[in-house]
PDB file of N, CA and C in Angstrom:
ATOM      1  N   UNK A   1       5.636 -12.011  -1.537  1.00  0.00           N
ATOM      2  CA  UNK A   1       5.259 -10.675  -1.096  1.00  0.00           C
ATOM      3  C   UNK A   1       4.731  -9.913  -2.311  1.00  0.00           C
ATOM      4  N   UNK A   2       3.979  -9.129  -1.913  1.00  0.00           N
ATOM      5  CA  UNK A   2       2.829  -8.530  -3.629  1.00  0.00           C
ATOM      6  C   UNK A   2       2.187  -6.877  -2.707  1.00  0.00           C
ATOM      7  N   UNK A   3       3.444  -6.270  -3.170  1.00  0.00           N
ATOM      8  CA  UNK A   3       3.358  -4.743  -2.626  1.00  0.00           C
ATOM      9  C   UNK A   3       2.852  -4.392  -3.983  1.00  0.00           C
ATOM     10  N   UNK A   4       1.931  -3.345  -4.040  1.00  0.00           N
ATOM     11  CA  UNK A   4       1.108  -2.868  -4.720  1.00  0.00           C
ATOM     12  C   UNK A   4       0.544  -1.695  -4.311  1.00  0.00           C
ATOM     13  N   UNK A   5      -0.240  -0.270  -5.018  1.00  0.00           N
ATOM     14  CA  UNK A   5      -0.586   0.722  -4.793  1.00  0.00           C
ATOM     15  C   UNK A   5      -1.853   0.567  -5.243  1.00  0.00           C
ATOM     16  N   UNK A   6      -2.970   1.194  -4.471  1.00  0.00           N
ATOM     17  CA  UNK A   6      -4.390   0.879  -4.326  1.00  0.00           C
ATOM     18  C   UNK A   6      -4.730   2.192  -4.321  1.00  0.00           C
ATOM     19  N   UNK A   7      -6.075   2.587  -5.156  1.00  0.00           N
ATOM     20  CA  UNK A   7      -6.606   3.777  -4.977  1.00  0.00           C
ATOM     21  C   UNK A   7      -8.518   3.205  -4.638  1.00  0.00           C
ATOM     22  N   UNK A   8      -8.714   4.168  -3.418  1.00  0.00           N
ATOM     23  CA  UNK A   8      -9.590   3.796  -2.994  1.00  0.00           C
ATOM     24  C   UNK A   8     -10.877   4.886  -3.015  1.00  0.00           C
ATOM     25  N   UNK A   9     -12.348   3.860  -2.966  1.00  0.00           N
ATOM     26  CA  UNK A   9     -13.272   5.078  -3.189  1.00  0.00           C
ATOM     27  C   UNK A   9     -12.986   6.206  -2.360  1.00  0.00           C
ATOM     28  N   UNK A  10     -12.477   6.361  -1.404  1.00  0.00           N
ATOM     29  CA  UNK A  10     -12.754   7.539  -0.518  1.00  0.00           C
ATOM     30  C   UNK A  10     -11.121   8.425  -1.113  1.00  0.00           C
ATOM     31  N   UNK A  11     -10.672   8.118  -2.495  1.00  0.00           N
ATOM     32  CA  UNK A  11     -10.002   9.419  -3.163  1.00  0.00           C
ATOM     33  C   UNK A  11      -8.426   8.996  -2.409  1.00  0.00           C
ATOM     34  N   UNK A  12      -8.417   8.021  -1.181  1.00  0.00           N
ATOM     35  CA  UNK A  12      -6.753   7.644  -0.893  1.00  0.00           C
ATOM     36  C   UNK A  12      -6.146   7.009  -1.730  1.00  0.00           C
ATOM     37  N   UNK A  13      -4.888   7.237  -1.626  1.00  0.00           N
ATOM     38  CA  UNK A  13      -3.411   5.937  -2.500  1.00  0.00           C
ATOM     39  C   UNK A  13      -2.824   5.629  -1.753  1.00  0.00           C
ATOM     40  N   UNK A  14      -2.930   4.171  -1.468  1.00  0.00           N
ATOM     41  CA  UNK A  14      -2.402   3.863  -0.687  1.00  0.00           C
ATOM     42  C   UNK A  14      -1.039   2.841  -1.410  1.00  0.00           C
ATOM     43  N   UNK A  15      -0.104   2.193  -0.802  1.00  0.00           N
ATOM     44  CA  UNK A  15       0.603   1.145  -0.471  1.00  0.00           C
ATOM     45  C   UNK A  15       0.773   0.281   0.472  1.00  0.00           C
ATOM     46  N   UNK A  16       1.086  -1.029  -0.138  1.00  0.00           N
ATOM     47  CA  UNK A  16       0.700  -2.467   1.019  1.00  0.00           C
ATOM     48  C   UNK A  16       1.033  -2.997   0.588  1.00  0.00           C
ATOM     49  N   UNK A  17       1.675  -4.294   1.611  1.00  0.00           N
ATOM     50  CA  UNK A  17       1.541  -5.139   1.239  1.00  0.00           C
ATOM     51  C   UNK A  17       0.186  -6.227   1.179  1.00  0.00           C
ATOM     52  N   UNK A  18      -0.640  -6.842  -0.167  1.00  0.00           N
ATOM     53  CA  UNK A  18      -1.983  -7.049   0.066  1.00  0.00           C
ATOM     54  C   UNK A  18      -1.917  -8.845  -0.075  1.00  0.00           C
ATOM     55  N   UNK A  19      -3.280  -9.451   0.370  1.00  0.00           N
ATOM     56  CA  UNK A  19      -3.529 -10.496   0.053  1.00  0.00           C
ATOM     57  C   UNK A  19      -4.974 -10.839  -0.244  1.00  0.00           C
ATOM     58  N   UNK A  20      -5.375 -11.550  -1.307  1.00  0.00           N
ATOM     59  CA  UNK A  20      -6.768 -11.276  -1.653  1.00  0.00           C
ATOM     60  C   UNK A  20      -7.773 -12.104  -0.348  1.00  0.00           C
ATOM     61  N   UNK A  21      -8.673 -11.649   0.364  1.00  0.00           N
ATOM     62  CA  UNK A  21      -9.228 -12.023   1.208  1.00  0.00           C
ATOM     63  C   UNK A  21     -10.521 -13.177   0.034  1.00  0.00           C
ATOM     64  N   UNK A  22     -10.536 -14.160   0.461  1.00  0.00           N
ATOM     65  CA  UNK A  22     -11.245 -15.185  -0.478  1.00  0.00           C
ATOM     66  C   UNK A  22     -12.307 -15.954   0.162  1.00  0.00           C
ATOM     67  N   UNK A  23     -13.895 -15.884  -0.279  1.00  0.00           N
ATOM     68  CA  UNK A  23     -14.869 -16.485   0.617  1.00  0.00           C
ATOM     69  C   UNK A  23     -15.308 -17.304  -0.638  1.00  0.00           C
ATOM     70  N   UNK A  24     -15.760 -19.065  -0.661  1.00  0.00           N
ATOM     71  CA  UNK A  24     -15.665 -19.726  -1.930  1.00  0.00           C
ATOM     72  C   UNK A  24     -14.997 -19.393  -3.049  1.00  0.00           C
ATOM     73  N   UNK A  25     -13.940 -19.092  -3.380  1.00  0.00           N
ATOM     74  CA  UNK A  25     -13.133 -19.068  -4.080  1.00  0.00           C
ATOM     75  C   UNK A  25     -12.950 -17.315  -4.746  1.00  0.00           C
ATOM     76  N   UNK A  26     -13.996 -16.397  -4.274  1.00  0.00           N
ATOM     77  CA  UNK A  26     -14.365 -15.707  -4.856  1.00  0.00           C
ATOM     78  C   UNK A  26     -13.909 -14.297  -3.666  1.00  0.00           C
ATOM     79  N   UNK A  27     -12.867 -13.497  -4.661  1.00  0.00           N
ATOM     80  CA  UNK A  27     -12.244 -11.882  -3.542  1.00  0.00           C
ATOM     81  C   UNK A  27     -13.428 -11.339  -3.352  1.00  0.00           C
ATOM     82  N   UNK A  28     -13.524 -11.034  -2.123  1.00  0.00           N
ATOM     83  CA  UNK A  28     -14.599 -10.055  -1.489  1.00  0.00           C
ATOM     84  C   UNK A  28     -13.573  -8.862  -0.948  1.00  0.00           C
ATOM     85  N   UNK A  29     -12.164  -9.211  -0.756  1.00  0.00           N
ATOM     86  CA  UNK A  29     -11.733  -8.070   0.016  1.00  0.00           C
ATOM     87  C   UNK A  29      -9.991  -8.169  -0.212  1.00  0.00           C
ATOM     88  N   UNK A  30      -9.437  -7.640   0.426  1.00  0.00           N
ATOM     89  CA  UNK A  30      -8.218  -7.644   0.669  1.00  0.00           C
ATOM     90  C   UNK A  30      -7.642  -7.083   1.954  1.00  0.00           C
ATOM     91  N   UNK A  31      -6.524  -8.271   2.621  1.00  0.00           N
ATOM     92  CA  UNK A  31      -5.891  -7.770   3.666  1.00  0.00           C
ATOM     93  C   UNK A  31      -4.670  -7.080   3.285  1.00  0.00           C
ATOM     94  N   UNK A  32      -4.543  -5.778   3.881  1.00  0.00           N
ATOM     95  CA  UNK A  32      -3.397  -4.553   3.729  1.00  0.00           C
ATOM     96  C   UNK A  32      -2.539  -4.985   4.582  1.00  0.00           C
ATOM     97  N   UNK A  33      -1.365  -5.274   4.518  1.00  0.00           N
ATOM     98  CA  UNK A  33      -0.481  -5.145   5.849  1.00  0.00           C
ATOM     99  C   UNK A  33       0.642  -4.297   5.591  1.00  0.00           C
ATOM    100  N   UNK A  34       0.513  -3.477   6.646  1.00  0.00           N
ATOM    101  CA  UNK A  34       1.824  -2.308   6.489  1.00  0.00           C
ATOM    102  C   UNK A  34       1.128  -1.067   5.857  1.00  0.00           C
ATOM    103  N   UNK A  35      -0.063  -0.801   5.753  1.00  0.00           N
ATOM    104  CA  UNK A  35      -0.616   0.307   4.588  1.00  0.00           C
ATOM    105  C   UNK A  35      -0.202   1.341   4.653  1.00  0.00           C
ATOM    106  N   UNK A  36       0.582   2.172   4.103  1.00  0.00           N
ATOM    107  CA  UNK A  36       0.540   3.571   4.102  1.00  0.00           C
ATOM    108  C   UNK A  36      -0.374   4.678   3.038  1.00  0.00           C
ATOM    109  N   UNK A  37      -0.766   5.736   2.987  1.00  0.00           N
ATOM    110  CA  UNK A  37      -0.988   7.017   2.299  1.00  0.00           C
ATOM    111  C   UNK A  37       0.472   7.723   1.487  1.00  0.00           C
ATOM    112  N   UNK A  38       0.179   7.409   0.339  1.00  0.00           N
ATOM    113  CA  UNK A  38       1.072   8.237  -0.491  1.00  0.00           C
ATOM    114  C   UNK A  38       0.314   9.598  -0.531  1.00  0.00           C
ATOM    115  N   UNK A  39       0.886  10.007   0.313  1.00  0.00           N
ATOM    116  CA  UNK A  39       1.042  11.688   0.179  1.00  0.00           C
ATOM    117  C   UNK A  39       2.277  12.675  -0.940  1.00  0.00           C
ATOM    118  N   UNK A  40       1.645  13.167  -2.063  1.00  0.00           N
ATOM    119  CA  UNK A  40       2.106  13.792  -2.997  1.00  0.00           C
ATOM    120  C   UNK A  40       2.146  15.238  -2.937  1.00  0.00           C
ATOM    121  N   UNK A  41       3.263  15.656  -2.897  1.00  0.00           N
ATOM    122  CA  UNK A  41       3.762  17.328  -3.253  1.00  0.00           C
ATOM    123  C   UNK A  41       4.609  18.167  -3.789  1.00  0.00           C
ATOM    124  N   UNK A  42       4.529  19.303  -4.044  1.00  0.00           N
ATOM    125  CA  UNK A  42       5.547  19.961  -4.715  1.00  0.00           C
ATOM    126  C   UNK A  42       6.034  19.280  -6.715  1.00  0.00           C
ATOM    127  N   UNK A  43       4.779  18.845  -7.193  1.00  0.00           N
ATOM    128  CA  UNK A  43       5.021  18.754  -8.526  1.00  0.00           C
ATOM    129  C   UNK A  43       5.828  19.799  -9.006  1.00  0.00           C
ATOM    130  N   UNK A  44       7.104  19.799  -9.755  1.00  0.00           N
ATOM    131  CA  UNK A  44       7.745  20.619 -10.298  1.00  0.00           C
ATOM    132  C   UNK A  44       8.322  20.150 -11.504  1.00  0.00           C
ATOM    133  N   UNK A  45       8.299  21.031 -12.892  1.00  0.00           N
ATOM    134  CA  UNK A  45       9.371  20.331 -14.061  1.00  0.00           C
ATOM    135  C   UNK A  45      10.627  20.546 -13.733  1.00  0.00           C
ATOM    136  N   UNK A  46      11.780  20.272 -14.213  1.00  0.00           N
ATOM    137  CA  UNK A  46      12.898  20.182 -14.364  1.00  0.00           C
ATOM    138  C   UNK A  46      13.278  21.164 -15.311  1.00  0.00           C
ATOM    139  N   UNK A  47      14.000  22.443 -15.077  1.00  0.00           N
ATOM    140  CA  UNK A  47      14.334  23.106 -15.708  1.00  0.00           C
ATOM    141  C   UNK A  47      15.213  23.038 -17.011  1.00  0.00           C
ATOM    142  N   UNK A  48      16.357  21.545 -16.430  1.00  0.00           N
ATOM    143  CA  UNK A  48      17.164  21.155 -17.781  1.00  0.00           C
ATOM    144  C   UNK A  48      15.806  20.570 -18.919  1.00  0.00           C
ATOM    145  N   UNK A  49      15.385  19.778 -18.252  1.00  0.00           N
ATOM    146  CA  UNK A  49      14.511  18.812 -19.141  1.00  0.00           C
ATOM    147  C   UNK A  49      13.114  19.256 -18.397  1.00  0.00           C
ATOM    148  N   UNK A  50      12.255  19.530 -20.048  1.00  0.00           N
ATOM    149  CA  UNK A  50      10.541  19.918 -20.138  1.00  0.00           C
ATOM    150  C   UNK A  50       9.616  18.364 -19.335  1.00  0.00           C
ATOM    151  N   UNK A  51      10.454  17.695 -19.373  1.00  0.00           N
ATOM    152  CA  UNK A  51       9.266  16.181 -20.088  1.00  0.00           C
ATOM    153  C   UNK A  51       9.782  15.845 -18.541  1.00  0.00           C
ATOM    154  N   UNK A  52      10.586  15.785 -17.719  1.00  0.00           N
ATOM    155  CA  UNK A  52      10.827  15.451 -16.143  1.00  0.00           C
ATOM    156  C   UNK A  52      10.171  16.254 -15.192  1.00  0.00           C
ATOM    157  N   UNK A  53       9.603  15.477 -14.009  1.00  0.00           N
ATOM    158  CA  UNK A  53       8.582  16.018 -13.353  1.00  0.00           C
ATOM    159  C   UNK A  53       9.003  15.514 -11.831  1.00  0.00           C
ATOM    160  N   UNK A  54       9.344  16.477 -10.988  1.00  0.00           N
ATOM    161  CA  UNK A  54       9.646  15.864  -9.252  1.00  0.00           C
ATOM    162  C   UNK A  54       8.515  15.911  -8.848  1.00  0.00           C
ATOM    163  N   UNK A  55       8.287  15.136  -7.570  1.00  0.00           N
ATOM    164  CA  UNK A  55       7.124  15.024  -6.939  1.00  0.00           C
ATOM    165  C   UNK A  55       7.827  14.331  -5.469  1.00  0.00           C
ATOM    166  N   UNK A  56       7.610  15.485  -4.259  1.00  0.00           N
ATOM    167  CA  UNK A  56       7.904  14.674  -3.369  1.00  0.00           C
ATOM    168  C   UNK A  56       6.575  14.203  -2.709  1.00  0.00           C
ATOM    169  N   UNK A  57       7.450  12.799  -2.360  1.00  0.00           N
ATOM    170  CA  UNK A  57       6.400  11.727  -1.250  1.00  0.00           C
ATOM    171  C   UNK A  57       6.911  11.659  -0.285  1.00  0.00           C
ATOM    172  N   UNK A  58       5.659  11.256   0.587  1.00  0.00           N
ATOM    173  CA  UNK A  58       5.698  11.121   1.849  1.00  0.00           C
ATOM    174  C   UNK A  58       4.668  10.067   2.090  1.00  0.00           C
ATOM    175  N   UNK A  59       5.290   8.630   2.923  1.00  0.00           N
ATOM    176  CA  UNK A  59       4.359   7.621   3.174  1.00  0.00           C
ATOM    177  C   UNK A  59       3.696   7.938   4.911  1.00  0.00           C
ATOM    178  N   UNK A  60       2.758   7.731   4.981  1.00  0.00           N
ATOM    179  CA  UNK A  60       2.058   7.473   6.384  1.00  0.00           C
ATOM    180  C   UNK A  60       1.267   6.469   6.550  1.00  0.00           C
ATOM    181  N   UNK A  61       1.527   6.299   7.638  1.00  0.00           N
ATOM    182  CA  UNK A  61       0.562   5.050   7.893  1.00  0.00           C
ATOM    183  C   UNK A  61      -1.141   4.977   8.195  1.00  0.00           C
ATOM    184  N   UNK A  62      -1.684   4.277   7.503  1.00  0.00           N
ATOM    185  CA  UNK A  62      -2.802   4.571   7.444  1.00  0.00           C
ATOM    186  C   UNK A  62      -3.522   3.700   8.843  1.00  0.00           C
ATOM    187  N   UNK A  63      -4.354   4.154   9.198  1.00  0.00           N
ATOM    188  CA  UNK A  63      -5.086   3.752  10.556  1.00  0.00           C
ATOM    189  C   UNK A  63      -4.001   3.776  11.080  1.00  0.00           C
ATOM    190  N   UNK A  64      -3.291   4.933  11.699  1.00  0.00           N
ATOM    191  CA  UNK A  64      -1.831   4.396  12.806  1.00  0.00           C
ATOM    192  C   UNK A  64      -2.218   4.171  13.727  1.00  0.00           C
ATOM    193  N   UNK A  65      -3.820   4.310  14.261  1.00  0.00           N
ATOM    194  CA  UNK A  65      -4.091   4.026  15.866  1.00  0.00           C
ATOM    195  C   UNK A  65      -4.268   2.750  16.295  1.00  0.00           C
ATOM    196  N   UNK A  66      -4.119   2.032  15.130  1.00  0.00           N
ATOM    197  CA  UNK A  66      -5.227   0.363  15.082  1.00  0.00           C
ATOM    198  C   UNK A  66      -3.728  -0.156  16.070  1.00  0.00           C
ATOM    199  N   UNK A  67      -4.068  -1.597  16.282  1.00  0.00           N
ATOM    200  CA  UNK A  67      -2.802  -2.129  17.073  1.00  0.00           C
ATOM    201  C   UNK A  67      -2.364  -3.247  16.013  1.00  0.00           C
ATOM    202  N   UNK A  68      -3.346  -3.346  15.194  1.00  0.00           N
ATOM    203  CA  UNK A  68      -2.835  -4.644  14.118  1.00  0.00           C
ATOM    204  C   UNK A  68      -2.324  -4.033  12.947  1.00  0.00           C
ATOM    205  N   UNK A  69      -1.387  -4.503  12.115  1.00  0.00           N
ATOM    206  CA  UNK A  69      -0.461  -3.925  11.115  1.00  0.00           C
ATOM    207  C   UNK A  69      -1.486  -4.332  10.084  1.00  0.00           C
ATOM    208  N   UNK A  70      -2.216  -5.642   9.872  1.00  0.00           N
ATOM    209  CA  UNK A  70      -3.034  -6.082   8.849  1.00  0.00           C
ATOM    210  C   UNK A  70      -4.454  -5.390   9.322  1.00  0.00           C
ATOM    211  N   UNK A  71      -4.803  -4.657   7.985  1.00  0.00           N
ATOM    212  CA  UNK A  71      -6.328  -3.926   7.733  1.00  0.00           C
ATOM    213  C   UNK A  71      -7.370  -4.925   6.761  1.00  0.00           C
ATOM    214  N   UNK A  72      -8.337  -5.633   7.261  1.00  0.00           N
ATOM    215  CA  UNK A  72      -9.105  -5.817   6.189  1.00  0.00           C
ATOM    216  C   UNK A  72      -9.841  -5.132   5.199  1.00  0.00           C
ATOM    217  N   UNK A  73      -9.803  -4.733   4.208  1.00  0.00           N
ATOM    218  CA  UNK A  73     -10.846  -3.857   3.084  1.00  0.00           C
ATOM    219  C   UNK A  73     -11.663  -4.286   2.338  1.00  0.00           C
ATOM    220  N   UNK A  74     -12.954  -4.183   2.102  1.00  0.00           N
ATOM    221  CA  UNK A  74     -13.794  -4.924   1.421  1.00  0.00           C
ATOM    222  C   UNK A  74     -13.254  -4.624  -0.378  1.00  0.00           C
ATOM    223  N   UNK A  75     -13.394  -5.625  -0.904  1.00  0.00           N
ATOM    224  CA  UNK A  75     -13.251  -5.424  -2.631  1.00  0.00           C
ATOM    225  C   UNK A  75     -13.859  -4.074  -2.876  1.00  0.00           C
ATOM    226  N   UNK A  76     -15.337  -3.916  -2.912  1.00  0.00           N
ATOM    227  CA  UNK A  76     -16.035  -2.986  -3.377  1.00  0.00           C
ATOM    228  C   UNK A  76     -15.536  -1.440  -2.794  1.00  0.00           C
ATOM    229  N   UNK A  77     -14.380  -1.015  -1.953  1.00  0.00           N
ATOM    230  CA  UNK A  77     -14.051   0.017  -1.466  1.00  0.00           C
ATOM    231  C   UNK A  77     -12.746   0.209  -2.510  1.00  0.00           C
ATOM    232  N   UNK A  78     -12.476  -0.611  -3.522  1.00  0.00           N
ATOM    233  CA  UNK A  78     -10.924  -0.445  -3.938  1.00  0.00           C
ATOM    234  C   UNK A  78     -11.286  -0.403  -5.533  1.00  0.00           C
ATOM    235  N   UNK A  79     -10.796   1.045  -5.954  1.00  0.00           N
ATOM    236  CA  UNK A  79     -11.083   1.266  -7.411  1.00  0.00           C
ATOM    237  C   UNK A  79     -10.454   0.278  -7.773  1.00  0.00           C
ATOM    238  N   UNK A  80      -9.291   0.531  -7.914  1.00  0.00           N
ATOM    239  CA  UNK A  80      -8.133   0.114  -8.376  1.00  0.00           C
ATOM    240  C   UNK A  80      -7.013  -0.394  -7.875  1.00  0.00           C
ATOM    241  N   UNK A  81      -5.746  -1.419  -8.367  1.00  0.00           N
ATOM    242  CA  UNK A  81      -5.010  -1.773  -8.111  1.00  0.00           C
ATOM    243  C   UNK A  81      -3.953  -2.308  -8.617  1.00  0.00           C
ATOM    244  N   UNK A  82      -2.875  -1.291  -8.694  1.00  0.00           N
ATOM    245  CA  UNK A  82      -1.485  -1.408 -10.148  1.00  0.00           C
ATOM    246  C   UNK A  82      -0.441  -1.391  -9.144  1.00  0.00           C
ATOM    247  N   UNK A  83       0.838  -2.009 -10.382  1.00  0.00           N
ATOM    248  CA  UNK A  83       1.799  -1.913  -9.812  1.00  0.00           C
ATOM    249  C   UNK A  83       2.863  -0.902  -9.074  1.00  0.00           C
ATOM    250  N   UNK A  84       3.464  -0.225  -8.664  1.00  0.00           N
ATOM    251  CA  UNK A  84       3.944   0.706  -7.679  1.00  0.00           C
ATOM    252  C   UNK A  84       5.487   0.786  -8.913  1.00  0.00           C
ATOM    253  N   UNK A  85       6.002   1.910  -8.739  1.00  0.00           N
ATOM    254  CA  UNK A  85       6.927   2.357  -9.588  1.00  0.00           C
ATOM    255  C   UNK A  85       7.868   1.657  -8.876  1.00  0.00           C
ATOM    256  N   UNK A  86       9.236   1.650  -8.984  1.00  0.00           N
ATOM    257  CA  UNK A  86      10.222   0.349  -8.778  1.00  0.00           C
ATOM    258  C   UNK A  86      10.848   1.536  -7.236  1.00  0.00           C
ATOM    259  N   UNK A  87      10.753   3.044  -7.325  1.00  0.00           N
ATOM    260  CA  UNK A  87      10.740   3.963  -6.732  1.00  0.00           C
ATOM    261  C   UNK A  87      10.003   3.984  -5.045  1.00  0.00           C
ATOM    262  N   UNK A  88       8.911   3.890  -5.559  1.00  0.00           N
ATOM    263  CA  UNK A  88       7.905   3.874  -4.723  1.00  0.00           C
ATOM    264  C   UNK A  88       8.058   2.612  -3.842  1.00  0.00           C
ATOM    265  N   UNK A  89       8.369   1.617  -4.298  1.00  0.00           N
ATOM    266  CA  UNK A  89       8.818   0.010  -3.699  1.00  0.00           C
ATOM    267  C   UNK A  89       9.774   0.076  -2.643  1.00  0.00           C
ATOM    268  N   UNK A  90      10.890   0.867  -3.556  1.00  0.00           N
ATOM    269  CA  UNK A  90      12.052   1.132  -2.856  1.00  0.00           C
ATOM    270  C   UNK A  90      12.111   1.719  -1.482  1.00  0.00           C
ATOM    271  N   UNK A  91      11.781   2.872  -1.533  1.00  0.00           N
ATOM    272  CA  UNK A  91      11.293   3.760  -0.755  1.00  0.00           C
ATOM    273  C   UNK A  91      10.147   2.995   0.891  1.00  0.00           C
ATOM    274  N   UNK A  92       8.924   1.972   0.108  1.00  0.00           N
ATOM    275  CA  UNK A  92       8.389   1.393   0.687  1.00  0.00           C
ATOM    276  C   UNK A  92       8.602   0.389   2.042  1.00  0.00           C
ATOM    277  N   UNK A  93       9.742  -0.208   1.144  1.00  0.00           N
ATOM    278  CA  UNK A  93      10.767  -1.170   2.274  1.00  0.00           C
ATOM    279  C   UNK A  93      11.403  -0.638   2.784  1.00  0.00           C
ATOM    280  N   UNK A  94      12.196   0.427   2.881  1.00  0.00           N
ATOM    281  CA  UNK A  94      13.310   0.584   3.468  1.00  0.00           C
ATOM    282  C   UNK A  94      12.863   2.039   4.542  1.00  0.00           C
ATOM    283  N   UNK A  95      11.456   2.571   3.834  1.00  0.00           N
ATOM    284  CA  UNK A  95      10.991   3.389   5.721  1.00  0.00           C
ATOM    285  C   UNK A  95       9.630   2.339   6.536  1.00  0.00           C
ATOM    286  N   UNK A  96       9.217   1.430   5.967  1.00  0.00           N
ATOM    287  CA  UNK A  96       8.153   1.004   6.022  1.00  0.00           C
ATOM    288  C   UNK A  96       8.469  -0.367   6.549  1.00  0.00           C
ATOM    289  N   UNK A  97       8.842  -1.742   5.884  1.00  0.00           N
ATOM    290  CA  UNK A  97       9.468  -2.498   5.996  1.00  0.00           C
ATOM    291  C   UNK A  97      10.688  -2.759   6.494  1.00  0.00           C
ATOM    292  N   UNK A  98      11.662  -1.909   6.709  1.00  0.00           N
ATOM    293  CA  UNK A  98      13.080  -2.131   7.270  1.00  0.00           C
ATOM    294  C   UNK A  98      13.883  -2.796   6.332  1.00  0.00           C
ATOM    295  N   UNK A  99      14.133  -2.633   5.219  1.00  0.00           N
ATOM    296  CA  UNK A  99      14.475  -2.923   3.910  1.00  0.00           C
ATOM    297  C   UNK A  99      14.433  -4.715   3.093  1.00  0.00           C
ATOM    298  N   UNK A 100      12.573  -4.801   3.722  1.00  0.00           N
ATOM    299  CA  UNK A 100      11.558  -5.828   3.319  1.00  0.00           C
ATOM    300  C   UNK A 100      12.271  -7.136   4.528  1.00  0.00           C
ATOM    301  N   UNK A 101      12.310  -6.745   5.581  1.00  0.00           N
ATOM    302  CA  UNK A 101      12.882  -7.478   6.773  1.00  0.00           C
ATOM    303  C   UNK A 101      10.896  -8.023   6.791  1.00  0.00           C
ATOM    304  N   UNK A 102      10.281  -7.230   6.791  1.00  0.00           N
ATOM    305  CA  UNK A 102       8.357  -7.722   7.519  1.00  0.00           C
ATOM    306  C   UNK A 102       7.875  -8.566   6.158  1.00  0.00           C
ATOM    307  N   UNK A 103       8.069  -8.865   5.773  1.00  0.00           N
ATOM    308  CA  UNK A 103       7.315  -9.759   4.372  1.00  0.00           C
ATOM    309  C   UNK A 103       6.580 -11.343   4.749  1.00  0.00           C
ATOM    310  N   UNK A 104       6.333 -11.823   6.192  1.00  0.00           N
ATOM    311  CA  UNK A 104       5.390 -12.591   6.242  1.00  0.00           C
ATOM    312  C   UNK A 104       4.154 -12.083   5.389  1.00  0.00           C
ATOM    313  N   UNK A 105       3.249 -13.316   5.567  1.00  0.00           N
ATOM    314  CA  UNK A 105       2.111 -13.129   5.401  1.00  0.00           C
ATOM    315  C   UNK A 105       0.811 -12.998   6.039  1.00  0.00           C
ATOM    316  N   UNK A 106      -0.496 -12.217   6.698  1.00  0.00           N
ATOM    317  CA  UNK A 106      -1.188 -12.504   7.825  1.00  0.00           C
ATOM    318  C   UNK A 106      -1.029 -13.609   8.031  1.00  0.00           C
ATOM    319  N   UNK A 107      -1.059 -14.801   7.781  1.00  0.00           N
ATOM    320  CA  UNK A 107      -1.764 -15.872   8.511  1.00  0.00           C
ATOM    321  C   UNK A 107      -0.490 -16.331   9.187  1.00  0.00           C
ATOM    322  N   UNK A 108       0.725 -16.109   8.354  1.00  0.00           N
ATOM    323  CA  UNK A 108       2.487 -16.383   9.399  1.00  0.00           C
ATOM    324  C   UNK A 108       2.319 -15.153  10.257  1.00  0.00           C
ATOM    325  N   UNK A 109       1.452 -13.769  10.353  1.00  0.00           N
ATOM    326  CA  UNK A 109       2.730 -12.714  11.198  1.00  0.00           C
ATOM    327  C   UNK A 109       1.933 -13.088  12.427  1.00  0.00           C
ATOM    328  N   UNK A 110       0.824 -14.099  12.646  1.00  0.00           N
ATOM    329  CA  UNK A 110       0.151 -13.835  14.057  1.00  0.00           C
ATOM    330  C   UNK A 110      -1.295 -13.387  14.287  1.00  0.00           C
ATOM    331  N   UNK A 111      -1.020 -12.257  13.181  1.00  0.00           N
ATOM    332  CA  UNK A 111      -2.590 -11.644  13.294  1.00  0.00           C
ATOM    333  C   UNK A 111      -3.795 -12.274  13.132  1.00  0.00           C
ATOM    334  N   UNK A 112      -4.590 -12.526  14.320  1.00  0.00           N
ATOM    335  CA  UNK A 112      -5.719 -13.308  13.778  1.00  0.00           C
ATOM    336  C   UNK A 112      -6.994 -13.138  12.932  1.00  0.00           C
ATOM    337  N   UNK A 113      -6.920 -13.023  11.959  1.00  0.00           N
ATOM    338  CA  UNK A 113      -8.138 -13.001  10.858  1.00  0.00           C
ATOM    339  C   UNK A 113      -8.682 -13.841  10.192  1.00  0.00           C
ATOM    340  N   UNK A 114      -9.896 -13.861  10.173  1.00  0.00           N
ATOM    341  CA  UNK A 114     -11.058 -14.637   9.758  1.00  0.00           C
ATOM    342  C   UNK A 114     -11.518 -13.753   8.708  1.00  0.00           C
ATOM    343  N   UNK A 115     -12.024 -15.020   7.909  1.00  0.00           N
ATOM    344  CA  UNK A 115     -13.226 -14.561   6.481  1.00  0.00           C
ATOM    345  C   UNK A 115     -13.943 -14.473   7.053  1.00  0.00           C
TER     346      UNK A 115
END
């Protein structure tokens, strides 16, 4: 399982679980399964401590209307792609995953996708 946080041209952050979508050996894309929107608010310092910073999140699911949990995304739509704070993980599985109970992979959960 390879949960990861993705920032995408259109300015979203997302989280997923991803898998590199591969046509001759070569990523053109990635399948999302489970994607949510990290939604960020209320940045605040910490009054004891200058250098601590809260930030509440809130995950949503991205495309919630689709009926399939796995999203294909083309490579060229995805700036970036780093690891997720140990926080953010946490958090991930246990409203998202059911505390990482969903960790197939497309091609085990059913969903049928093609390159």
């Amino acid at each position: 399982m390879s949960i990861r946080f993705l920032m995408l041209k259109s300015g979203e952050d997302l989280i997923s679980i991803i898998h590199e979508m591969l046509v001759d050996g070569k990523v053109v894309g990635y399948y999302l399964k489970k994607p949510c929107v990290i939604e960020m608010q209320n940045a605040r310092k910490h009054s004891d401590d200058e250098t601590r910073t809260s930030i509440d999140i809130r995950l949503i699911p991205w495309i919630a209307l689709s009926k399939s949990d796995v999203i294909p995304v083309p490579a060229d739509w995805v700036v970036t792609i780093v690891e997720p704070i140990d926080k953010l993980v946490d958090m991930y599985k246990a409203e998202v995953l059911q505390d990482g109970q969903d960790t197939d992979t497309p091609e085990q959960s059913g969903d049928n996708i093609k390159n």
